[in-house]
C-alpha atoms as a PDB file:
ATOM      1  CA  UNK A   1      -7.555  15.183  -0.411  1.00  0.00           C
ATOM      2  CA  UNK A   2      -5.942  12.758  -2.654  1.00  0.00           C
ATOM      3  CA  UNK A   3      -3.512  14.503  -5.700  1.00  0.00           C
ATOM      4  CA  UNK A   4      -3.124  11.570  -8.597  1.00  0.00           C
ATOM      5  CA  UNK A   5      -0.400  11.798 -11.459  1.00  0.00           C
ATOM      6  CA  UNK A   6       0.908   9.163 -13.087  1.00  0.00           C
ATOM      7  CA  UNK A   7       3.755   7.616 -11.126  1.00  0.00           C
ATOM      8  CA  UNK A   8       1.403   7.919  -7.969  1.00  0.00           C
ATOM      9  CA  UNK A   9      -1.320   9.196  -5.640  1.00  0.00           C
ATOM     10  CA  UNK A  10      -0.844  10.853  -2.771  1.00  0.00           C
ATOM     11  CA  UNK A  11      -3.155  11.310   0.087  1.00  0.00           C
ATOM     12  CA  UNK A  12      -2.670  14.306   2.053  1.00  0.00           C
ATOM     13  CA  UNK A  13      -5.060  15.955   5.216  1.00  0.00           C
ATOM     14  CA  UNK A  14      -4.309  18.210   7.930  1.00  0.00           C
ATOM     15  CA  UNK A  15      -4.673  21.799   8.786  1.00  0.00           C
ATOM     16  CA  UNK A  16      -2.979  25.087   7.080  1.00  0.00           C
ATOM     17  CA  UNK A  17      -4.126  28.263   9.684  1.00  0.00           C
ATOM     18  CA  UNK A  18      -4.444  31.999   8.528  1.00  0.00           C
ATOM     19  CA  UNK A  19      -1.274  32.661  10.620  1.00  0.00           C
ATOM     20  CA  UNK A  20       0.913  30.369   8.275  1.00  0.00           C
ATOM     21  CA  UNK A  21       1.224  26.913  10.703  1.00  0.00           C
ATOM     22  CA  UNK A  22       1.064  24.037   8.840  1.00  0.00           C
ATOM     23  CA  UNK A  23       0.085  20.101  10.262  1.00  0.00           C
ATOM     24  CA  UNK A  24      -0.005  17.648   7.240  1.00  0.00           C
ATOM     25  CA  UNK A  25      -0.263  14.197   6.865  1.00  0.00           C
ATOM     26  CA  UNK A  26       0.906  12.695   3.790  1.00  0.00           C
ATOM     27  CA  UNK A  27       0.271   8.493   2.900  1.00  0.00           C
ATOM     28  CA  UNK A  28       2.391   7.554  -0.476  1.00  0.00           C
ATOM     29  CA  UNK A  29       1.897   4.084  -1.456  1.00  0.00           C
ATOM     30  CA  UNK A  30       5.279   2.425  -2.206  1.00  0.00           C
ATOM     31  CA  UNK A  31       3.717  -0.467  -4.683  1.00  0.00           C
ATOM     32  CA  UNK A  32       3.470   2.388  -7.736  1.00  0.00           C
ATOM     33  CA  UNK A  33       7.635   3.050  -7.330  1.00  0.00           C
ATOM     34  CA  UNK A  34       9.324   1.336  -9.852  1.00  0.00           C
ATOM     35  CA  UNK A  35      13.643   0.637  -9.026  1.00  0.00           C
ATOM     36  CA  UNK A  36      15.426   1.190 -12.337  1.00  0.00           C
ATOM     37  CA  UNK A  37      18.536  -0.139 -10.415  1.00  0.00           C
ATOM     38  CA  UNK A  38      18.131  -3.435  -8.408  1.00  0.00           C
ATOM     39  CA  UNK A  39      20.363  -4.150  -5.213  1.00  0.00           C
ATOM     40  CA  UNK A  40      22.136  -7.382  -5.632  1.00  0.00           C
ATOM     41  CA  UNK A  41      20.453 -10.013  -4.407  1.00  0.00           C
ATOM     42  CA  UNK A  42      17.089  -8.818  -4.776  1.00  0.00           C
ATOM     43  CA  UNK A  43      16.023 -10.074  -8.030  1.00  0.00           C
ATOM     44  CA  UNK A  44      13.826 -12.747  -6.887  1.00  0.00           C
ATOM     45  CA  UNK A  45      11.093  -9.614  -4.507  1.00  0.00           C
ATOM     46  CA  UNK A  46       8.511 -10.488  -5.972  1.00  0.00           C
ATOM     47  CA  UNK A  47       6.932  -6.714  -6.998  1.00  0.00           C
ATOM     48  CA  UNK A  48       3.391  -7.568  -4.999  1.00  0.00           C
ATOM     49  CA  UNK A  49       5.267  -7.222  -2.209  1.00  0.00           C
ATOM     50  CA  UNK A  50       5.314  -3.493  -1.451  1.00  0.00           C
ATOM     51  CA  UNK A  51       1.577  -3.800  -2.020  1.00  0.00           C
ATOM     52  CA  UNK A  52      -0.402  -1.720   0.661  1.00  0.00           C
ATOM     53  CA  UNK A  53       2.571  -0.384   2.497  1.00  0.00           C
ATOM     54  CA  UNK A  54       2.937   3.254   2.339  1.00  0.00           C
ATOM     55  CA  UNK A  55       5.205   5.496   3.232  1.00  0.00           C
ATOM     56  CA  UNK A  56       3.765   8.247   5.956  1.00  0.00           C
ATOM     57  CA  UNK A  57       5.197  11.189   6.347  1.00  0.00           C
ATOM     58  CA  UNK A  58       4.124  14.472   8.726  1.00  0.00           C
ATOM     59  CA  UNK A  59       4.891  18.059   7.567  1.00  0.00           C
ATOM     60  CA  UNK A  60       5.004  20.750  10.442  1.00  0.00           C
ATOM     61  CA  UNK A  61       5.670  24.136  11.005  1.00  0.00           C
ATOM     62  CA  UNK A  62       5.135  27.170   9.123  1.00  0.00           C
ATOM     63  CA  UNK A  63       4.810  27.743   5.618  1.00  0.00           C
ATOM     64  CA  UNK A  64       8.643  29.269   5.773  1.00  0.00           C
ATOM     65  CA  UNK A  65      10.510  27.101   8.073  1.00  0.00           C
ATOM     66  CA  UNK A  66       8.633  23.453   8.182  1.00  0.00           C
ATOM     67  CA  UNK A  67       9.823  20.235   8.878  1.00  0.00           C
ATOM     68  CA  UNK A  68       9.036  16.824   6.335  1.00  0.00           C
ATOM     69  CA  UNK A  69       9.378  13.920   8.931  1.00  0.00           C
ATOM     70  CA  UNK A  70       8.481  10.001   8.393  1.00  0.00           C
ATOM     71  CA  UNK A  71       5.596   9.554  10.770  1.00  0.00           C
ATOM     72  CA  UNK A  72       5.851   6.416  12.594  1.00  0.00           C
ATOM     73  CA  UNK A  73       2.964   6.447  14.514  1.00  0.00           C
ATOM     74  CA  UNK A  74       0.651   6.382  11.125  1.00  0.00           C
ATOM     75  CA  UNK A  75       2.857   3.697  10.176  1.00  0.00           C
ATOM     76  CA  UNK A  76       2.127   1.495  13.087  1.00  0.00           C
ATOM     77  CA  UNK A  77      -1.265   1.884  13.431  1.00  0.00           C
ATOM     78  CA  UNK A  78      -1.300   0.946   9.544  1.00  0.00           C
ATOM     79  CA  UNK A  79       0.734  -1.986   9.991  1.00  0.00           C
ATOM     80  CA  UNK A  80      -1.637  -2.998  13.031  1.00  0.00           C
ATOM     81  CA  UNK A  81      -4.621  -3.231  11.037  1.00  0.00           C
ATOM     82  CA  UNK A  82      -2.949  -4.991   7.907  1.00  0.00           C
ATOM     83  CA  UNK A  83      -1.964  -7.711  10.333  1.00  0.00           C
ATOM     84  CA  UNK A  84      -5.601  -7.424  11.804  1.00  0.00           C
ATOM     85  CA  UNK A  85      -6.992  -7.687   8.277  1.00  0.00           C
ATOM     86  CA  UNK A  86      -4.704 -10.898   7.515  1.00  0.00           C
ATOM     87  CA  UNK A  87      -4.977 -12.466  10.759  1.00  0.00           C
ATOM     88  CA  UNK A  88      -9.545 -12.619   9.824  1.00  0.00           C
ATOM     89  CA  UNK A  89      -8.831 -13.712   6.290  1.00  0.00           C
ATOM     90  CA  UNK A  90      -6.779 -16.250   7.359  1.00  0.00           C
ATOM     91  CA  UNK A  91      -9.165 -17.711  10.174  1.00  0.00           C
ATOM     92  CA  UNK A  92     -11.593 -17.323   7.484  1.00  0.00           C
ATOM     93  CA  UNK A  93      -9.618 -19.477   4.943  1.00  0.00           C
ATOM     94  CA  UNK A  94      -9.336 -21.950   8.056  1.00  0.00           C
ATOM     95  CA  UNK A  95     -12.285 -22.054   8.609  1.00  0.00           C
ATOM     96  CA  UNK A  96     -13.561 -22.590   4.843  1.00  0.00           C
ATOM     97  CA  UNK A  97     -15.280 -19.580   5.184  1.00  0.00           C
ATOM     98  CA  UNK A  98     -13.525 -17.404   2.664  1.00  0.00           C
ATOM     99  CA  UNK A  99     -15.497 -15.494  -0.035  1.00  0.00           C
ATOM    100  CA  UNK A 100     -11.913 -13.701  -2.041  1.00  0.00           C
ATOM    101  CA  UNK A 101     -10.442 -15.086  -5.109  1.00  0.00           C
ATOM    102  CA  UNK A 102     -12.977 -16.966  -7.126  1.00  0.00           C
ATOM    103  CA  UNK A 103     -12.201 -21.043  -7.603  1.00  0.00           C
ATOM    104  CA  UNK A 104     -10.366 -21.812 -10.634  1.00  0.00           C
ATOM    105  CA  UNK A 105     -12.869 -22.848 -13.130  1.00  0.00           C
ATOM    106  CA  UNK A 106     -12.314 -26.937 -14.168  1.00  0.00           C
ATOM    107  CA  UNK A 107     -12.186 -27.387 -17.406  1.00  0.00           C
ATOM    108  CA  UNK A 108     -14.142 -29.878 -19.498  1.00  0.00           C
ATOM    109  CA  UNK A 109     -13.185 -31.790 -22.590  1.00  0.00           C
ATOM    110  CA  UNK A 110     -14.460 -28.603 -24.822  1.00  0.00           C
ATOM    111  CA  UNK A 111     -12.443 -26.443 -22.821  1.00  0.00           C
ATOM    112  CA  UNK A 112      -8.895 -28.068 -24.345  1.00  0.00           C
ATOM    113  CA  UNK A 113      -7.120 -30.283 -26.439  1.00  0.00           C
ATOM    114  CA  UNK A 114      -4.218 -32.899 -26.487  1.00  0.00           C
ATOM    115  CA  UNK A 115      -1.174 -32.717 -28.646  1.00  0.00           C
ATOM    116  CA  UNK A 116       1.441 -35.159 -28.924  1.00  0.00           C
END
């Protein structure tokens, strides 16, 4: 199930039995957070950065005593197939073989003009 609002979206699965245990998964993307206070010295992150990592977090227990823990298993496999993503667009780029970004489109003489 995925719960939208407008700082984020939240992805969230798992099981909730008729005896009150809980086993959730939650994925929160970090790119929607926006810092209203910097740390010095990291002006120059660019904000793309924090694109497509997300935080993952597990939520276990019972509905009165549960435990909200950062689930680093999700968070490896995750990572693992970013960098398995990157590493085949990369050979692809090698390779000329890359369909992504369209070319920039050269201009012609109609397209601009000088100015002095």
């Amino acid at each position: 199930m995925e719960i939208y609002s407008t700082i984020t979206r939240i992805q969230l699965s798992g099981t909730h039995a008729f005896d009150g245990k809980i086993a959730y998964s939650l994925v929160i993307p970090l790119a929607n957070f926006k810092q209203t206070r910097r740390m010095p010295g990291t002006e120059a992150i660019d904000e793309t950065a924090l694109s497509g990592l997300n935080l993952h977090l597990k939520l276990q227990g019972d509905t009165q005593h549960y435990k909200l823990t950062y689930d680093t298993e999700a968070f490896k496999a995750s990572l693992k197939e970013n960098l398995h993503n990157q590493g085949k667009a990369l050979k692809s780029i090698l390779q000329g073989q890359y369909v992504g970004k369209k070319p920039i489109k050269e201009l012609t003489t109609d397209d601009f003009f000088d100015f002095e």
